[in-house]
N, C-alpha and C. Protein backbone atom coordinates (compact mmCIF):
# COMPACT_ATOMS: atom_id res chain seq x y z
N UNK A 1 -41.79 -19.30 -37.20
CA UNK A 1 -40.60 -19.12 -36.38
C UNK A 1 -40.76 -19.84 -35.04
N UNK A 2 -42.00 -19.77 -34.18
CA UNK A 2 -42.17 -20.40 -33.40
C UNK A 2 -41.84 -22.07 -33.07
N UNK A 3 -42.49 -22.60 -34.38
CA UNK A 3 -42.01 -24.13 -34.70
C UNK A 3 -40.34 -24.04 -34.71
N UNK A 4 -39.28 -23.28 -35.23
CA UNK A 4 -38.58 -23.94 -35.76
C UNK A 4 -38.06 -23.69 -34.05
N UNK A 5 -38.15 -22.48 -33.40
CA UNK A 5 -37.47 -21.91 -31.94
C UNK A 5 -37.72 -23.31 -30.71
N UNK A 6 -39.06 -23.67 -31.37
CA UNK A 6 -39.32 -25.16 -30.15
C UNK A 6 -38.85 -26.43 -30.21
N UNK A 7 -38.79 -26.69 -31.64
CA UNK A 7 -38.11 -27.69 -32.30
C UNK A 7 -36.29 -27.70 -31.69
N UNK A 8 -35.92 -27.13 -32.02
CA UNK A 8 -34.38 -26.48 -31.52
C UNK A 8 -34.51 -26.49 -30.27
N UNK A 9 -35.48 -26.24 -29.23
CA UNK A 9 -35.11 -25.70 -28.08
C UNK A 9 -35.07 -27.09 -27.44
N UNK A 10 -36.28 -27.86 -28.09
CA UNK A 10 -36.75 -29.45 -27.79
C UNK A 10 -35.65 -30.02 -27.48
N UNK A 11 -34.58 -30.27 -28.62
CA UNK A 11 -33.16 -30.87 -28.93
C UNK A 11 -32.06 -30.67 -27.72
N UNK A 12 -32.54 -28.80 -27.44
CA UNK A 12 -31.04 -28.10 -26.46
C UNK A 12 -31.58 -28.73 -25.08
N UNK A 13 -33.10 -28.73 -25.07
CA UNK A 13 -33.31 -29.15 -23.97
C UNK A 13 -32.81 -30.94 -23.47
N UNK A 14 -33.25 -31.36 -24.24
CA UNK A 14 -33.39 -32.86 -24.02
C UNK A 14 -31.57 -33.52 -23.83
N UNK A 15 -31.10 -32.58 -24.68
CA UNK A 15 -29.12 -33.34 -24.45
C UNK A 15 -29.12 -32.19 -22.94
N UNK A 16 -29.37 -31.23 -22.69
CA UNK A 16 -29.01 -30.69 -21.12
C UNK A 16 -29.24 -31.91 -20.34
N UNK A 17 -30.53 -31.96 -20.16
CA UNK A 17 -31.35 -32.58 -19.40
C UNK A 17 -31.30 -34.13 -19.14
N UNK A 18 -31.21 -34.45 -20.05
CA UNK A 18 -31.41 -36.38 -20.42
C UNK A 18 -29.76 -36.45 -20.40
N UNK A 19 -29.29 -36.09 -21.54
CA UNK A 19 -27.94 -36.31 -21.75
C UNK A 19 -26.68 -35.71 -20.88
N UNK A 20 -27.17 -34.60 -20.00
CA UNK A 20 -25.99 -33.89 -19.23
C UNK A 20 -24.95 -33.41 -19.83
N UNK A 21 -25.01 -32.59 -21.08
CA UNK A 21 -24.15 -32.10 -22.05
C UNK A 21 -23.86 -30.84 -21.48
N UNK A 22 -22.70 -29.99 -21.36
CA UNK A 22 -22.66 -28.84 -21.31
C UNK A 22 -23.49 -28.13 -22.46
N UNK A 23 -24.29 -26.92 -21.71
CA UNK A 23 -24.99 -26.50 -22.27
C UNK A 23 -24.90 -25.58 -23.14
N UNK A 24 -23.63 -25.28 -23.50
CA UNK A 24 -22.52 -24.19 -24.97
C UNK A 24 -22.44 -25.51 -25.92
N UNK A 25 -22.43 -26.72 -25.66
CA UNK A 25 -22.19 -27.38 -26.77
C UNK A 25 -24.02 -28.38 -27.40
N UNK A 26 -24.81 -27.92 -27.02
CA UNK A 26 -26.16 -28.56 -27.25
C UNK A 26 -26.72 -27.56 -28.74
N UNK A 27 -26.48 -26.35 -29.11
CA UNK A 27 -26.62 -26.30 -30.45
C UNK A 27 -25.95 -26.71 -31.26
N UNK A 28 -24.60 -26.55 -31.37
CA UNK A 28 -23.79 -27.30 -32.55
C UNK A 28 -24.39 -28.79 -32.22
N UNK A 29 -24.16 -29.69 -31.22
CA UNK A 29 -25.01 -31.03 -31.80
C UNK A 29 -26.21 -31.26 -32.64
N UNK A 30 -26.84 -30.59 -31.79
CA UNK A 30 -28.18 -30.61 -32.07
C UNK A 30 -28.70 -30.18 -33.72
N UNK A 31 -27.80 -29.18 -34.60
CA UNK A 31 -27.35 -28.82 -35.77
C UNK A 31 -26.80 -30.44 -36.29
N UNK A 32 -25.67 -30.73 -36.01
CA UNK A 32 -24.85 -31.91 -36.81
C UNK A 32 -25.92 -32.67 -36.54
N UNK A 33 -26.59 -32.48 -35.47
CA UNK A 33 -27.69 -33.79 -35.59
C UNK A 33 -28.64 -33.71 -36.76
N UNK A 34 -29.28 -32.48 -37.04
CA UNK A 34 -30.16 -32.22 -38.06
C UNK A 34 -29.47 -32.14 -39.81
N UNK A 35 -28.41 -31.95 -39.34
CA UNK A 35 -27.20 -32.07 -40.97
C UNK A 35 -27.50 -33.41 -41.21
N UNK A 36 -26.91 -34.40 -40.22
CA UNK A 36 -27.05 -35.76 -40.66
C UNK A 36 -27.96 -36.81 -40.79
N UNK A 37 -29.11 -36.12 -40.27
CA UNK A 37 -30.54 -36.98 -40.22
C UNK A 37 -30.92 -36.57 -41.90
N UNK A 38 -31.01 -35.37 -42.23
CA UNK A 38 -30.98 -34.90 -43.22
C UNK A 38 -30.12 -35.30 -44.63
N UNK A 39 -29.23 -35.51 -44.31
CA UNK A 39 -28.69 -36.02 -45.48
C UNK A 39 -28.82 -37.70 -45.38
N UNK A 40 -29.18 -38.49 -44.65
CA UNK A 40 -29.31 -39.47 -44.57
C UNK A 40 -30.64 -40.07 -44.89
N UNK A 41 -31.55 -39.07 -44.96
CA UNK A 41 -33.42 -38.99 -45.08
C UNK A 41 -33.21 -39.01 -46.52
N UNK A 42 -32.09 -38.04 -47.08
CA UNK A 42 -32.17 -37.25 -48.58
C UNK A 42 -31.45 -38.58 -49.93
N UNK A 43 -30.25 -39.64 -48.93
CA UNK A 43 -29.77 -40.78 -49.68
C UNK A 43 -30.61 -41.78 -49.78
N UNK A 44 -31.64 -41.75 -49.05
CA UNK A 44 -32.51 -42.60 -48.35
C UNK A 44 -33.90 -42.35 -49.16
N UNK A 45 -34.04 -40.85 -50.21
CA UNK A 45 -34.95 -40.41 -50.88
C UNK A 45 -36.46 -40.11 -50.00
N UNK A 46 -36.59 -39.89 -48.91
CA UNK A 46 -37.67 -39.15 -48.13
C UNK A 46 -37.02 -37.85 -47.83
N UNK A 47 -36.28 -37.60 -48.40
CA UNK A 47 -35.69 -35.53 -48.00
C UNK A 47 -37.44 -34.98 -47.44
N UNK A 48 -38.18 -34.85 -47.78
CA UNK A 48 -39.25 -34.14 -47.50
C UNK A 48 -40.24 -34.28 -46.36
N UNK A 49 -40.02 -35.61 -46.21
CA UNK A 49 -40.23 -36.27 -44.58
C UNK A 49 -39.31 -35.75 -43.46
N UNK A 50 -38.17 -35.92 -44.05
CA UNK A 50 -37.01 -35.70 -42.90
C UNK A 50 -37.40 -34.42 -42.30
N UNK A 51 -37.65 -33.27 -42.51
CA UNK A 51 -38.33 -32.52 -42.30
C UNK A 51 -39.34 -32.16 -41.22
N UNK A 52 -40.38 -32.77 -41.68
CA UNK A 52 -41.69 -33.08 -40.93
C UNK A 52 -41.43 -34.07 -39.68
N UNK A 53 -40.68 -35.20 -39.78
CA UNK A 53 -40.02 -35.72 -38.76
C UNK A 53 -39.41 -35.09 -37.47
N UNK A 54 -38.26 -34.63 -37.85
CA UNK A 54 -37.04 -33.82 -37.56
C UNK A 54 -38.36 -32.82 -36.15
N UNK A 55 -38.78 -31.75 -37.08
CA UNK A 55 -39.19 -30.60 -36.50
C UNK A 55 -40.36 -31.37 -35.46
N UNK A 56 -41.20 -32.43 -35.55
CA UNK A 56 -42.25 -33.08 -34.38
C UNK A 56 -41.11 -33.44 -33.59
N UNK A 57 -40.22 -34.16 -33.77
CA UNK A 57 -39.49 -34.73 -32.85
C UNK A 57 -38.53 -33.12 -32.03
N UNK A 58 -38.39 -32.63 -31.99
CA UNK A 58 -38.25 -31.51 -32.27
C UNK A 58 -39.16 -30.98 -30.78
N UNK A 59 -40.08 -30.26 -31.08
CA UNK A 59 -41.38 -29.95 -30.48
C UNK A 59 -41.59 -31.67 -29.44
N UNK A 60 -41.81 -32.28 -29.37
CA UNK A 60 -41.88 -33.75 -28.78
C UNK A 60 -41.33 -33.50 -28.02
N UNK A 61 -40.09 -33.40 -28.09
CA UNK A 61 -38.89 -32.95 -26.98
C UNK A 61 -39.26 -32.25 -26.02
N UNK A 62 -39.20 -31.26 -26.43
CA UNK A 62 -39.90 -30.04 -26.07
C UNK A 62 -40.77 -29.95 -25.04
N UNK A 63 -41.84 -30.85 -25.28
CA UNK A 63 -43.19 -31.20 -24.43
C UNK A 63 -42.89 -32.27 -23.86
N UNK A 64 -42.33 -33.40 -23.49
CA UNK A 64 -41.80 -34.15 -22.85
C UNK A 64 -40.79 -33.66 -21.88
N UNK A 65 -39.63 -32.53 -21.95
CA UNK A 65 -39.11 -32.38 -21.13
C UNK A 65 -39.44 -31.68 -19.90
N UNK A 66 -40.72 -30.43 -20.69
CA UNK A 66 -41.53 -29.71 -19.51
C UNK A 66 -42.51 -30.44 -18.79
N UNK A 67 -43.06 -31.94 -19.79
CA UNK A 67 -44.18 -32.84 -18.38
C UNK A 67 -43.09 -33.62 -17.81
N UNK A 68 -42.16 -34.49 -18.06
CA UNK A 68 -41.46 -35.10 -17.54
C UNK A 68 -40.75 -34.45 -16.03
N UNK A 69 -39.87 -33.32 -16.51
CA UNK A 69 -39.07 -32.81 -15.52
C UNK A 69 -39.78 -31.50 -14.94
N UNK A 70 -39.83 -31.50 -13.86
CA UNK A 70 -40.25 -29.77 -13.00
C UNK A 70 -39.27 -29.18 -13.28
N UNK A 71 -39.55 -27.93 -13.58
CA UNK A 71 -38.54 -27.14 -14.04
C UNK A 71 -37.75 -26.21 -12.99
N UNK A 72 -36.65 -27.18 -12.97
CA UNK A 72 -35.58 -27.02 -12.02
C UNK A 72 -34.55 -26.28 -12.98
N UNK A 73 -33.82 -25.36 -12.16
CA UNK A 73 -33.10 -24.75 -12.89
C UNK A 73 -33.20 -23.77 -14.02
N UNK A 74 -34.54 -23.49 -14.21
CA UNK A 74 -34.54 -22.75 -14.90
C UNK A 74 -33.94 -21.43 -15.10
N UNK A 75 -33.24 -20.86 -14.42
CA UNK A 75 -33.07 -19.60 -14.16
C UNK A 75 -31.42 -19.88 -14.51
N UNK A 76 -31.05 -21.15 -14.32
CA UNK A 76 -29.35 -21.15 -14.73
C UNK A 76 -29.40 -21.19 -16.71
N UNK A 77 -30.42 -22.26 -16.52
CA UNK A 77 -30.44 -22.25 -18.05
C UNK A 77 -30.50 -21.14 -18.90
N UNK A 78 -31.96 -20.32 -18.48
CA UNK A 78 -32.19 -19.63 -19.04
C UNK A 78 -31.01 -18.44 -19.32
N UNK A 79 -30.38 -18.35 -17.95
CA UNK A 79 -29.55 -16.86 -17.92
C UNK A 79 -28.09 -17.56 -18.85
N UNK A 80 -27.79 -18.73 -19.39
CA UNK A 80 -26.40 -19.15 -19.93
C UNK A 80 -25.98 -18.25 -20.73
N UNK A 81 -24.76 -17.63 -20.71
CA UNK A 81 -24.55 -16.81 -21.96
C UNK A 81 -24.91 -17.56 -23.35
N UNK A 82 -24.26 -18.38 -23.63
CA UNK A 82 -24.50 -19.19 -24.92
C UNK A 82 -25.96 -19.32 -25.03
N UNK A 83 -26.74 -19.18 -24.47
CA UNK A 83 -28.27 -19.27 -24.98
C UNK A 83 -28.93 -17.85 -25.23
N UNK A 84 -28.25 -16.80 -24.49
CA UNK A 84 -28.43 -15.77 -24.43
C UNK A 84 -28.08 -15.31 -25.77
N UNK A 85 -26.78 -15.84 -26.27
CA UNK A 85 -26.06 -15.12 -27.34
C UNK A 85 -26.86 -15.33 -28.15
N UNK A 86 -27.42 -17.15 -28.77
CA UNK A 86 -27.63 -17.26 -29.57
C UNK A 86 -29.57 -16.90 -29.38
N UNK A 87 -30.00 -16.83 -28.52
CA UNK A 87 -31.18 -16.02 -28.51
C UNK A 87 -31.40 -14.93 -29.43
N UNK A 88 -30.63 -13.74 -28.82
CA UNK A 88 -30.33 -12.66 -29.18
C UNK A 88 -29.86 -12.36 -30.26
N UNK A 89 -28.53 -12.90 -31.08
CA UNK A 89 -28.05 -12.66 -32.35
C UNK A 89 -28.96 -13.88 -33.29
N UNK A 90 -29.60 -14.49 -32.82
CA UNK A 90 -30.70 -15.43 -33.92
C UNK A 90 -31.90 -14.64 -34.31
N UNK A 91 -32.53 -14.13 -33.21
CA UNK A 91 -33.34 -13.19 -33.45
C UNK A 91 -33.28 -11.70 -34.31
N UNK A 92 -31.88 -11.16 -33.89
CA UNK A 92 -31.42 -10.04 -35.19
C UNK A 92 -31.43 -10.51 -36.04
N UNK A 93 -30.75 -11.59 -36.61
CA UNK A 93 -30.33 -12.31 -37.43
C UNK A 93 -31.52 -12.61 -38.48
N UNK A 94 -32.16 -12.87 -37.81
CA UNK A 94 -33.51 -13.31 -38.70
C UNK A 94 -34.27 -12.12 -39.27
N UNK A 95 -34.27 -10.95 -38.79
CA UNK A 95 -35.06 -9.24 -38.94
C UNK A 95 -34.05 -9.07 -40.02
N UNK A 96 -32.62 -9.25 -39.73
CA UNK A 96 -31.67 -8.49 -40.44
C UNK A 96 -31.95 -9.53 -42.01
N UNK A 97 -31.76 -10.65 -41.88
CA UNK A 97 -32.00 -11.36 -43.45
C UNK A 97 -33.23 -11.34 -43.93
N UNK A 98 -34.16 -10.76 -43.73
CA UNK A 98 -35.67 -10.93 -44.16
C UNK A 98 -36.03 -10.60 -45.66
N UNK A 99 -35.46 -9.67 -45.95
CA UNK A 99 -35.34 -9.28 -47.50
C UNK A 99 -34.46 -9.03 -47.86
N UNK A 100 -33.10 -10.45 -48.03
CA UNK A 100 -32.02 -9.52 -48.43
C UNK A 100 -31.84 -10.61 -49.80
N UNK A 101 -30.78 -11.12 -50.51
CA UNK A 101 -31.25 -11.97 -51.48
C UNK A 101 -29.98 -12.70 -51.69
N UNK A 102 -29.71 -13.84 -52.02
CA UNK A 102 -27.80 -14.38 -52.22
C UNK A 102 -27.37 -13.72 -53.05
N UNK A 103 -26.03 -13.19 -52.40
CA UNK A 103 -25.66 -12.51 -52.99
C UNK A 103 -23.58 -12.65 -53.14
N UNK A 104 -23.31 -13.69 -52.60
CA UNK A 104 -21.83 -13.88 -52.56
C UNK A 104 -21.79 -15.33 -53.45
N UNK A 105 -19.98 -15.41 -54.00
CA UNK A 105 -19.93 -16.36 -55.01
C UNK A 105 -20.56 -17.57 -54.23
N UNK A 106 -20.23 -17.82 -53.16
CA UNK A 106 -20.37 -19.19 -52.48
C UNK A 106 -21.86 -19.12 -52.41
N UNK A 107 -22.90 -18.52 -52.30
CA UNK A 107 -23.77 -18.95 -52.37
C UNK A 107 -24.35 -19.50 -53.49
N UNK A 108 -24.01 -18.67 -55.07
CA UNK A 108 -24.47 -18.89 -56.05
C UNK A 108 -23.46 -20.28 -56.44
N UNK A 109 -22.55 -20.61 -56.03
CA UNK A 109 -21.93 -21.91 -57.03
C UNK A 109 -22.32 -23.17 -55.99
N UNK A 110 -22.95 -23.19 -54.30
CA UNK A 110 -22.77 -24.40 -54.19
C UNK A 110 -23.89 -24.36 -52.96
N UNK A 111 -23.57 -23.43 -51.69
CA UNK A 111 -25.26 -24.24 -51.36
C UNK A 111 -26.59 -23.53 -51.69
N UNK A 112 -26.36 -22.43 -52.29
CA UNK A 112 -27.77 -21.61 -52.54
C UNK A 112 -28.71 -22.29 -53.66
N UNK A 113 -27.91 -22.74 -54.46
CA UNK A 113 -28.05 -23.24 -55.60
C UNK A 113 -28.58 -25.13 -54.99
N UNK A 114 -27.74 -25.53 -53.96
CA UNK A 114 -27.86 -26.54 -53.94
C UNK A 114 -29.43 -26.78 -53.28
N UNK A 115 -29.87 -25.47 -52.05
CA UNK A 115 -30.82 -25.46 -51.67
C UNK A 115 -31.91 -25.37 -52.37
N UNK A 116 -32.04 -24.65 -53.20
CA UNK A 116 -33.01 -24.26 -54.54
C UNK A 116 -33.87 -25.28 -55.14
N UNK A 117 -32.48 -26.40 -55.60
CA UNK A 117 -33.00 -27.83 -56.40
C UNK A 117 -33.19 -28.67 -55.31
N UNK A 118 -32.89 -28.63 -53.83
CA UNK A 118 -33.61 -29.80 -52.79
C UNK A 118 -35.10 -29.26 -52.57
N UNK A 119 -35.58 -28.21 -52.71
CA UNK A 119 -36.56 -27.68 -52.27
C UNK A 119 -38.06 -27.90 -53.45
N UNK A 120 -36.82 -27.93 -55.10
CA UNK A 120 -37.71 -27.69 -56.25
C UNK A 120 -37.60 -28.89 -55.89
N UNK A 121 -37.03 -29.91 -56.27
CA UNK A 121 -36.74 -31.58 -56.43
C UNK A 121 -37.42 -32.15 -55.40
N UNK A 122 -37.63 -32.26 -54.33
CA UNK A 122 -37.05 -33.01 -53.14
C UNK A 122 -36.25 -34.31 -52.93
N UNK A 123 -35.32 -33.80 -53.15
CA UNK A 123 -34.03 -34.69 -53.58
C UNK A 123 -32.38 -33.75 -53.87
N UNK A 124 -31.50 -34.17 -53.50
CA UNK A 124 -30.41 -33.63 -53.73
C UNK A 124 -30.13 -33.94 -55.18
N UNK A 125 -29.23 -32.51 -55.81
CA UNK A 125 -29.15 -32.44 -56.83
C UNK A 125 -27.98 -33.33 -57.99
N UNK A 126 -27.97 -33.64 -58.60
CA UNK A 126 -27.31 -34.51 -59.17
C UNK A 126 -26.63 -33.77 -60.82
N UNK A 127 -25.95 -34.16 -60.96
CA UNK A 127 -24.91 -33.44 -62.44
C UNK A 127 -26.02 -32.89 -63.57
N UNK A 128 -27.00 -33.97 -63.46
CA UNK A 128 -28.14 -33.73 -64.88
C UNK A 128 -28.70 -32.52 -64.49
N UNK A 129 -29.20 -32.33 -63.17
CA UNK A 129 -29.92 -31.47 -62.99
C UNK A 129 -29.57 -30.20 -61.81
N UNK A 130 -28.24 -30.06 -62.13
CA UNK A 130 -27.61 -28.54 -61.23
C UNK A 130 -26.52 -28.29 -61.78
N UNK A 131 -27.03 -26.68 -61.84
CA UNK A 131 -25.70 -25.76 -61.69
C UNK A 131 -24.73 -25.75 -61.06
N UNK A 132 -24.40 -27.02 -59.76
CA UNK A 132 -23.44 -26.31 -58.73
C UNK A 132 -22.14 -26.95 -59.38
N UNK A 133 -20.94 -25.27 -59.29
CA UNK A 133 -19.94 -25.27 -59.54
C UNK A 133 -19.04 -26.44 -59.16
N UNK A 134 -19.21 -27.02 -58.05
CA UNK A 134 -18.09 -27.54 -56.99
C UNK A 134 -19.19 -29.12 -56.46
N UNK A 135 -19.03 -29.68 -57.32
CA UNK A 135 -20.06 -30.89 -57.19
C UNK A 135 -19.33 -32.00 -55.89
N UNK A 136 -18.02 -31.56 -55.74
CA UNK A 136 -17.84 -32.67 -54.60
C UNK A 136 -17.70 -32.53 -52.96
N UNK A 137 -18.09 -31.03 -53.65
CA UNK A 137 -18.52 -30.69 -51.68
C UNK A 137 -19.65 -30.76 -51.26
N UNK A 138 -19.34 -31.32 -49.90
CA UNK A 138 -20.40 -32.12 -49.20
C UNK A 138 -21.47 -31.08 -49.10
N UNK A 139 -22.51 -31.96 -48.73
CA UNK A 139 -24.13 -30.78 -48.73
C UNK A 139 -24.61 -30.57 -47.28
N UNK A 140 -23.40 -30.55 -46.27
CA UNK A 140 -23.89 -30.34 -44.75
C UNK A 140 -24.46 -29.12 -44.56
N UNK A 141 -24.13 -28.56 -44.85
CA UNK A 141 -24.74 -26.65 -45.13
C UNK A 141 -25.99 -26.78 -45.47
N UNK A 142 -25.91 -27.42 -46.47
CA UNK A 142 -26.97 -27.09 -47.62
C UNK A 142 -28.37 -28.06 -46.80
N UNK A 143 -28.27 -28.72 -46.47
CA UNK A 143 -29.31 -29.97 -45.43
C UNK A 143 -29.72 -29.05 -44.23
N UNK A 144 -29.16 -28.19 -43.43
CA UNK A 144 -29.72 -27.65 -42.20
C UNK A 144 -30.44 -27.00 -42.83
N UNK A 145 -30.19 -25.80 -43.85
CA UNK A 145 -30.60 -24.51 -44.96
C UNK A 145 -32.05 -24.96 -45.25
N UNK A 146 -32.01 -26.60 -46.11
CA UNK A 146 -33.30 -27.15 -46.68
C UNK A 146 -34.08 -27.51 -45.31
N UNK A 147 -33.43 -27.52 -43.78
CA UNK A 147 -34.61 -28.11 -42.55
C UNK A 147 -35.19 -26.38 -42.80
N UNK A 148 -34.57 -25.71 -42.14
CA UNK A 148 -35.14 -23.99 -42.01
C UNK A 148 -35.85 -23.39 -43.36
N UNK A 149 -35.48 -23.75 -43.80
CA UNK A 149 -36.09 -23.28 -45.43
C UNK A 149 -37.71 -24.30 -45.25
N UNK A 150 -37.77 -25.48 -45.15
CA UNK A 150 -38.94 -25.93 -45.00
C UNK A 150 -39.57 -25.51 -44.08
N UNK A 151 -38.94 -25.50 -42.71
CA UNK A 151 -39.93 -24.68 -41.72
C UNK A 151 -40.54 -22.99 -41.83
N UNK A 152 -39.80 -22.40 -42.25
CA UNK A 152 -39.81 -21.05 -42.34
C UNK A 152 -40.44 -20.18 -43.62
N UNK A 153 -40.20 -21.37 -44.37
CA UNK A 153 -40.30 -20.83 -45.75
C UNK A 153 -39.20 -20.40 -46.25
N UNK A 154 -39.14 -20.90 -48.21
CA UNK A 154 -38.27 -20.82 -49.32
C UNK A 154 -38.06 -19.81 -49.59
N UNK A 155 -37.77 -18.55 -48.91
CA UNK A 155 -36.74 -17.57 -49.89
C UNK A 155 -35.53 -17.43 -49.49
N UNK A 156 -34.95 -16.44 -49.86
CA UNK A 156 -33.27 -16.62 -50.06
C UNK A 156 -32.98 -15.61 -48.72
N UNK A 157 -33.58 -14.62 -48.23
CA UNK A 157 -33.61 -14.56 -46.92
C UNK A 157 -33.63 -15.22 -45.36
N UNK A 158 -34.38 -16.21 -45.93
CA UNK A 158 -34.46 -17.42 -44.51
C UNK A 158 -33.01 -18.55 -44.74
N UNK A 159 -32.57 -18.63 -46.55
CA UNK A 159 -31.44 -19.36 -46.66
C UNK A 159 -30.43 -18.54 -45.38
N UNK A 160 -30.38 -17.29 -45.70
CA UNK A 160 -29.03 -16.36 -45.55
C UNK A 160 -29.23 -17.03 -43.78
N UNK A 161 -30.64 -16.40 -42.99
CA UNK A 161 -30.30 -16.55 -41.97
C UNK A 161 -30.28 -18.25 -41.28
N UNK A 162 -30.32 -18.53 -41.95
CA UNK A 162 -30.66 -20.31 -41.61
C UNK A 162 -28.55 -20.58 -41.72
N UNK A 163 -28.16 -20.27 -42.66
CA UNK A 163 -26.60 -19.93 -42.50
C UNK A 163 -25.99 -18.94 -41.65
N UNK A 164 -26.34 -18.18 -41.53
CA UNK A 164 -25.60 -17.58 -40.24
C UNK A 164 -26.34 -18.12 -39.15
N UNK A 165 -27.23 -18.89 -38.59
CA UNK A 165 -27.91 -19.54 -37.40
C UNK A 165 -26.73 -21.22 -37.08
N UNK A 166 -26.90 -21.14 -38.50
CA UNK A 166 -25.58 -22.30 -38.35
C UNK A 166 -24.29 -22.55 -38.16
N UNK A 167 -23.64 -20.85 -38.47
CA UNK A 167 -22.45 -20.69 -38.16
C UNK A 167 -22.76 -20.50 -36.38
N UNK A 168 -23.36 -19.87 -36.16
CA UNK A 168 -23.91 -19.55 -34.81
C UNK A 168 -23.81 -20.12 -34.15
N UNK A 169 -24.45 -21.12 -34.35
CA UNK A 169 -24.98 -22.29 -33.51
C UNK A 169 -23.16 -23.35 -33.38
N UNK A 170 -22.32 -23.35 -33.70
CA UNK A 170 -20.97 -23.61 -33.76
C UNK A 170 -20.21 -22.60 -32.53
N UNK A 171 -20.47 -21.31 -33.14
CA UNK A 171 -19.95 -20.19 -32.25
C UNK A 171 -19.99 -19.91 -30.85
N UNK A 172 -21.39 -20.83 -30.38
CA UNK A 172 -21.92 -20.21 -29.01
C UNK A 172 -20.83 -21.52 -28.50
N UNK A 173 -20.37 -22.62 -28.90
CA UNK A 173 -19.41 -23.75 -27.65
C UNK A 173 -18.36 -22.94 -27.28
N UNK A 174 -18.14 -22.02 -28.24
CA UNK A 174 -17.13 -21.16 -27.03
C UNK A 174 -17.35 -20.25 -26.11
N UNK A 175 -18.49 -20.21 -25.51
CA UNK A 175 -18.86 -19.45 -24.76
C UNK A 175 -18.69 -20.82 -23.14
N UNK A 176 -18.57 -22.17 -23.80
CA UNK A 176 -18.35 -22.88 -22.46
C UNK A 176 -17.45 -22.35 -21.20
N UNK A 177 -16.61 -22.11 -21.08
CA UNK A 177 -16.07 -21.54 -19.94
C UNK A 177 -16.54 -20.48 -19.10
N UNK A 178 -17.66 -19.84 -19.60
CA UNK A 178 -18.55 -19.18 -18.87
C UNK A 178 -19.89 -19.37 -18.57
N UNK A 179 -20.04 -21.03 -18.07
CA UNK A 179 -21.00 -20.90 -17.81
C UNK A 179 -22.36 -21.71 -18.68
């Protein structure tokens, strides 16, 4: 958990900081960023690198922004609601999915299923070799699911919360107007 919290934080930090992003909208990037590195690693056939990549660069961040910059501001950052939120409901979030198992249609017809065979495969799944119901929806879901699922480990608990971390991580840009 540690890796994946530094890795992420690496990302929120480095678009604050470097990039001057409001700081409600640095997880959802930082997510689409890891959707699309990910599916682009996975067309590209290193899915399993992308990964190992992703999460150093990740952590890199991370440690570059604390030698680089004195840590100014810390106390605005830290106190943002949006970091707060997603602190806080990431952390339930993760206790609350720990043993729970997929259990809704959408998981079983398209990314649970889709996560399963990137993880068995390393490779996205293709007609020969998957169950998924709904073959022409895109695998953006399913690519963050397979980053957290590699960091965290493959069960269907870390899927669940690796999906609600992702809806999450969307949720907190509306917290911009405060802050």
């Amino acid at each position: 958990m540690l890796l994946l919290c530094l890795s992420l934080f690496g990302y929120v930090l480095f678009l604050y900081k470097q990039c001057r992003i409001e700081l409600s909208f640095t997880p959802a990037i930082t997510v689409s960023f890891i959707i699309l590195t990910v599916y682009l690693a996975g067309l590209l056939g290193i899915l399993a690198w992308s990964v190992f990549l992703l999460a150093a660069l990740g952590v890199g961040l991370f440690v570059w922004m604390l030698l680089k910059k004195a840590p100014t501001d810390w106390k605005g950052l830290l106190l943002s609601p949006a970091l707060i939120l997603l602190a806080v409901l990431g952390g339930y979030l993760y206790f609350r999915f720990q043993n729970r198992v997929l259990y809704s249609y959408d998981d079983f017809s398209h990314w649970g299923v889709m996560v399963q065979t990137m993880l068995r495969t390393g490779s996205f799944p293709t007609a020969a070799n998957s169950f998924i119901s709904f073959q022409s929806y895109p695998p953006g879901s399913a690519c963050f699911i397979y980053f957290v699922s590699r960091v965290l480990g493959a069960k269907e608990g870390i899927f669940l919360f690796a999906h609600a971390l992702l809806t999450l991580s969307y949720v907190v840009a509306l917290f911009a107007p405060f802050g």
